[in-house]
Protein backbone atom coordinates (compact mmCIF):
# COMPACT_ATOMS: atom_id res chain seq x y z
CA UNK A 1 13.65 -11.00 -8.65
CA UNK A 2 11.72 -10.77 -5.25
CA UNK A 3 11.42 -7.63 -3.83
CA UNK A 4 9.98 -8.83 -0.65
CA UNK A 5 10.48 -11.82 1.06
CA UNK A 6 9.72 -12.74 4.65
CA UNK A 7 10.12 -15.75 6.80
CA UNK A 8 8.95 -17.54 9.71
CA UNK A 9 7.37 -13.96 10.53
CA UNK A 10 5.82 -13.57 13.82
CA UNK A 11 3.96 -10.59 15.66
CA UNK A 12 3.38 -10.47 19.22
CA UNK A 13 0.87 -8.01 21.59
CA UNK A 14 0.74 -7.52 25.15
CA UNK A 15 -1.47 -6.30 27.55
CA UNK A 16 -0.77 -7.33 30.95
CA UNK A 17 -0.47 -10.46 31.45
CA UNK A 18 -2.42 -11.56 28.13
CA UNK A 19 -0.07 -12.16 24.98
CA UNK A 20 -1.82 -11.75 21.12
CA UNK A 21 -0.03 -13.82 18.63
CA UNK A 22 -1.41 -11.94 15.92
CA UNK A 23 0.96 -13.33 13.20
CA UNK A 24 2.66 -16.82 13.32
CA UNK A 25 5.19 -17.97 11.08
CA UNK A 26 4.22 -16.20 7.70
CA UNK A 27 6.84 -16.82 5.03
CA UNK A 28 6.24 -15.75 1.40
CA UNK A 29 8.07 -14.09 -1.19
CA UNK A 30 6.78 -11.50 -3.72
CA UNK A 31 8.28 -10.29 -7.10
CA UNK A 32 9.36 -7.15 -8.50
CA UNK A 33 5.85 -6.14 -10.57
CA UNK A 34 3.88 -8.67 -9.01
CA UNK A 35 0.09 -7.51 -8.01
CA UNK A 36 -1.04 -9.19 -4.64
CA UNK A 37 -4.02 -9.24 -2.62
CA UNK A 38 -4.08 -10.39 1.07
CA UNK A 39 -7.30 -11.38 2.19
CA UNK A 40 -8.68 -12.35 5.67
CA UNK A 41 -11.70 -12.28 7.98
CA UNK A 42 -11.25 -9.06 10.62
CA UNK A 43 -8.69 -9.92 13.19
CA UNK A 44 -6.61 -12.70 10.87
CA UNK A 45 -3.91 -10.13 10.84
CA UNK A 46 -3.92 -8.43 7.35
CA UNK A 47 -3.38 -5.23 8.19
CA UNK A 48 -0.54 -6.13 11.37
CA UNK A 49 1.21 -8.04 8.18
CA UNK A 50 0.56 -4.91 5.85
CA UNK A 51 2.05 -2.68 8.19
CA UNK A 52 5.67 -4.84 8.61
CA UNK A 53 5.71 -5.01 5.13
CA UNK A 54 5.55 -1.31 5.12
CA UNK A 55 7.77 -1.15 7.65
CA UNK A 56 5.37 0.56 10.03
CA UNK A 57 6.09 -2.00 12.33
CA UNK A 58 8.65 -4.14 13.41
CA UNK A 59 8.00 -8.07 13.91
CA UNK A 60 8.64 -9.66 16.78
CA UNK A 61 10.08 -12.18 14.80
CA UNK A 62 11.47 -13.56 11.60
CA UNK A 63 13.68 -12.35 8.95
CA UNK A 64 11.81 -9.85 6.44
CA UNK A 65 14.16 -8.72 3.21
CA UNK A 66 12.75 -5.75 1.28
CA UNK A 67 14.93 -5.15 -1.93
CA UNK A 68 17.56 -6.64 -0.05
CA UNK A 69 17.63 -4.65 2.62
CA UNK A 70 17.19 -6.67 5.99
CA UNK A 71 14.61 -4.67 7.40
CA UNK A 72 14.41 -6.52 10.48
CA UNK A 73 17.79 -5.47 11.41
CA UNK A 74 16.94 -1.61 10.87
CA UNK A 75 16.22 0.86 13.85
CA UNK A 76 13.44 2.83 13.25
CA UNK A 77 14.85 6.07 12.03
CA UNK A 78 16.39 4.00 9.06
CA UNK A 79 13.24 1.52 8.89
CA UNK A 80 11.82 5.60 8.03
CA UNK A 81 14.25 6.18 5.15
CA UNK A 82 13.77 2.75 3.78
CA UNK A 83 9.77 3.40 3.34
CA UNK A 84 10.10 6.83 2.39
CA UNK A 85 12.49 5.44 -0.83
CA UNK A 86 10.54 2.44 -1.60
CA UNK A 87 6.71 2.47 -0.79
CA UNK A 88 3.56 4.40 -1.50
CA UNK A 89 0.57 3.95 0.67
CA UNK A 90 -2.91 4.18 -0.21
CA UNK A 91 -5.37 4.02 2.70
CA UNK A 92 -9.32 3.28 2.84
CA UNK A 93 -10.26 6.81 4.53
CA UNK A 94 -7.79 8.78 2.62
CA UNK A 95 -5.82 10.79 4.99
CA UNK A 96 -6.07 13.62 3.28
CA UNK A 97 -5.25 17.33 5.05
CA UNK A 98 -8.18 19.12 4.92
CA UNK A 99 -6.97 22.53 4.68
CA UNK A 100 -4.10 21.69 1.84
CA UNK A 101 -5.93 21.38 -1.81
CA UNK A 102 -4.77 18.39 -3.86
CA UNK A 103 -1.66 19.70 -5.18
CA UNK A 104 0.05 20.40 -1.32
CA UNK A 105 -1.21 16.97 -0.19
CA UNK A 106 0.32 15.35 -3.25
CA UNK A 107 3.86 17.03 -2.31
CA UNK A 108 3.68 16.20 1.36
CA UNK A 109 6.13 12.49 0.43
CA UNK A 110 8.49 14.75 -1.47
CA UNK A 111 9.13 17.96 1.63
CA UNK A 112 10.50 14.83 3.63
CA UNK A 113 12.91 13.96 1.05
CA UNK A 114 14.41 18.10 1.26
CA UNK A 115 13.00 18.68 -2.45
CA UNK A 116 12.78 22.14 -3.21
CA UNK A 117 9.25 23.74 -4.00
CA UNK A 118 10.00 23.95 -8.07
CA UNK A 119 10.50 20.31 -8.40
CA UNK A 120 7.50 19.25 -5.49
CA UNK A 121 4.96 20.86 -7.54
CA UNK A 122 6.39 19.85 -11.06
CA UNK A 123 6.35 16.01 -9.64
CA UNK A 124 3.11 16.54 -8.20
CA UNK A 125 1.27 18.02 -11.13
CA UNK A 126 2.65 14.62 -13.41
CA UNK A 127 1.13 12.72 -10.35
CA UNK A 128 -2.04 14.22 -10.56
CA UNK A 129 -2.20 14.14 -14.37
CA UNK A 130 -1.54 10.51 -14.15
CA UNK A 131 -4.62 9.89 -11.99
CA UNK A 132 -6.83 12.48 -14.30
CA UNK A 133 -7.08 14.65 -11.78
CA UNK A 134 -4.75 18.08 -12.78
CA UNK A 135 -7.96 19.75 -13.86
CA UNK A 136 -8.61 19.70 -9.33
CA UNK A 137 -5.17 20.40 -8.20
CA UNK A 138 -6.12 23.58 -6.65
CA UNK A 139 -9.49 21.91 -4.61
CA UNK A 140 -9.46 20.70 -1.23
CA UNK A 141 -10.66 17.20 -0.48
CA UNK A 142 -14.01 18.70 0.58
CA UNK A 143 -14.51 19.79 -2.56
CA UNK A 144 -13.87 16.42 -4.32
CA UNK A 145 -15.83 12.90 -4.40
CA UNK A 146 -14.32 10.01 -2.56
CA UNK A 147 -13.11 8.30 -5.91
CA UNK A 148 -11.38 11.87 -6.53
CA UNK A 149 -10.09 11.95 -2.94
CA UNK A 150 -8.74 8.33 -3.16
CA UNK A 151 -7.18 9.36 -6.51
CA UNK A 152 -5.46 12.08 -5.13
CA UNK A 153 -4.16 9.78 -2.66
CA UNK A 154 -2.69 7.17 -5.13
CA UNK A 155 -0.89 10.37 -6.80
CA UNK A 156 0.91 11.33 -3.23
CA UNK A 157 1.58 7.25 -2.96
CA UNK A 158 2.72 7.16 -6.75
CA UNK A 159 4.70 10.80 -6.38
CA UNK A 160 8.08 9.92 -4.79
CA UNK A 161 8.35 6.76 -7.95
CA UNK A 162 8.20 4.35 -5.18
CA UNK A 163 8.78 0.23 -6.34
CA UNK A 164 5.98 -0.68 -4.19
CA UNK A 165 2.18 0.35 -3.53
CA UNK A 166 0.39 -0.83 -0.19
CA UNK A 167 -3.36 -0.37 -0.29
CA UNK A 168 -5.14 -0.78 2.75
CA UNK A 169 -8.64 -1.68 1.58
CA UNK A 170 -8.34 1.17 -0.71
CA UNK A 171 -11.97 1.04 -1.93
CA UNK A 172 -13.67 -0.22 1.52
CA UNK A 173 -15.14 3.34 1.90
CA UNK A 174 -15.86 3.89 -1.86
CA UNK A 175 -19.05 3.03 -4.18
CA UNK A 176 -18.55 0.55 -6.69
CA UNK A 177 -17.97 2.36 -9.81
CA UNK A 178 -15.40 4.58 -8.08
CA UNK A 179 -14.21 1.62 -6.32
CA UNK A 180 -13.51 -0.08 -10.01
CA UNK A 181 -11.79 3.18 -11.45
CA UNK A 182 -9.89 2.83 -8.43
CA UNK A 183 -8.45 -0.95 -8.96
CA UNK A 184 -8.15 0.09 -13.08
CA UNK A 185 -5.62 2.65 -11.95
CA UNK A 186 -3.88 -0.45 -9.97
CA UNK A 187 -4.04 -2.36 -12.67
CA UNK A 188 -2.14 0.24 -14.74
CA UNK A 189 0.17 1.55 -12.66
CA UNK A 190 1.08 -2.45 -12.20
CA UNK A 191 1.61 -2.99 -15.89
CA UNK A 192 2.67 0.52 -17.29
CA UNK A 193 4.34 1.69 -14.48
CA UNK A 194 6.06 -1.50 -13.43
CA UNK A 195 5.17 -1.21 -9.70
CA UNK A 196 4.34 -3.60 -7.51
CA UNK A 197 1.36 -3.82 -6.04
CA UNK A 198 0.25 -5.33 -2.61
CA UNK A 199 -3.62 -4.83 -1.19
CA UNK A 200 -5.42 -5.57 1.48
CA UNK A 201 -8.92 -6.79 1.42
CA UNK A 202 -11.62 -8.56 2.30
CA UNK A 203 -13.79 -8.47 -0.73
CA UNK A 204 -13.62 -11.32 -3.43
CA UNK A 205 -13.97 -8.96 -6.12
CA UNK A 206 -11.37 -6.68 -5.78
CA UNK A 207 -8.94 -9.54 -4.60
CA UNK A 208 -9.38 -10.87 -8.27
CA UNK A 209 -7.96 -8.07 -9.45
CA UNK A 210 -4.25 -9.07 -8.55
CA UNK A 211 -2.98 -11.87 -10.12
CA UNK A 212 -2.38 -13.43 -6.86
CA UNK A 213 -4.15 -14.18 -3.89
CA UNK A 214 -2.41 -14.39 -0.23
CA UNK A 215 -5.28 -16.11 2.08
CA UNK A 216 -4.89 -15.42 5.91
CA UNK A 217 -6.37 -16.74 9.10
CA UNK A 218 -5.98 -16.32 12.68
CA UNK A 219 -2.69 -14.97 11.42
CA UNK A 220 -1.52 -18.00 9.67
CA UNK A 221 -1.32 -18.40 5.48
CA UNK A 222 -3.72 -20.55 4.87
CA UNK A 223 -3.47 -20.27 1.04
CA UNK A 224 -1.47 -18.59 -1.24
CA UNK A 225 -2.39 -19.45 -5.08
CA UNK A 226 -2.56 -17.20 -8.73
CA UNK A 227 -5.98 -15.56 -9.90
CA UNK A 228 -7.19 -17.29 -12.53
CA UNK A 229 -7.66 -14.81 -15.98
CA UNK A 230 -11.48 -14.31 -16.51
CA UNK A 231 -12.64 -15.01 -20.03
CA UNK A 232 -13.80 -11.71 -21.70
């Protein structure tokens, strides 16, 4: 079953009397448990199409289904309760609030949805657990590497049970071991956890890590083809 599909997707930007067309005509569909990458030279419009999907943005044209809602249709306030139900984001620099240890920053997702405090912090302890990181809960991101930051992170995006993960080149400001303990946690919150996942990159080797690889530039598809399974 897809859980997003979009077509004939186009984005538009103005300034003055220049017009962008920073996305033209992307169509694709994407399963439920899929694990996508979407890679593309700076300025082919990866992140522009990683924010519709997360319905950060609207297009400026195009129809764009998300679990069969039309998002395209939705104002923004309900465009707001549609990502707050379905999607977890994961971002390259964190956005973690400094002065909230791991624990508060992994509730934040769950205060918008009116949970009370008991069930925030028994939601976000599981979250943290799941990422190995229960044994910080009470540090602030200071006081934690940038794999451990990024890990906290990917507990607030996992915390609400979304059915979709967007990572915005979620190890771009990472080292390479904590960047690989980063895209095994992908890998098995894909497979164990059933969620889909959908990253944006620009690096070969953690675009092989889906098991799919969406190929943009100058905001066209210009391939869209499976990851082949390396031999061990």
């Amino acid at each position: 079953m897809n859980i997003i599909r979009m077509e004939n997707i186009s984005k538009l930007y103005k300034s003055g009397q220049l017009q962008v067309e920073a996305l033209k005509n992307i169509s694709f569909e994407i399963k439920e448990k899929e694990f996508v990458s979407i890679m593309g030279p700076s300025g082919s419009g990866k992140s522009t199409l990683l924010n519709i999907i997360g319905c950060l943005d609207h297009a400026s044209g195009g129809t764009y289904e998300l679990a069969g809602t039309k998002v395209d249709k939705l104002n923004d306030s309900k465009m707001s309760q549609v990502r707050n139900l379905f999607i977890g984001f994961v971002f390259q620099s964190f956005h973690l609030l400094p002065r909230m240890n791991a624990l508060k920053n992994v509730e934040i997702p769950l205060i918008y949805r009116g949970m009370n405090s008991k069930q925030r912090r028994e939601l976000a302890e599981a979250a943290l657990e799941q990422v190995g990181l229960k044994d910080r809960m009470n540090h602030l991101p200071a006081q934690l590497s940038g794999g451990q930051q990024q890990r906290v992170a990917i507990a607030r995006a996992i915390v609400g049970n979304p059915s979709i993960i967007l990572a915005d080149e979620p190890t771009g400001a990472l080292d390479s071991k904590s960047g690989e303990m980063i895209m095994e946690l992908f890998i098995e919150l894909n497979e164990k956890k059933s969620m889909t996942i959908v990253q944006v990159t620009h690096e070969e080797e953690i675009a092989e890590y889906g098991k799919r690889i969406i190929r943009l530039v100058d905001g066209q598809i210009v391939s869209d083809s499976k990851v082949e399974e390396k031999n061990v």
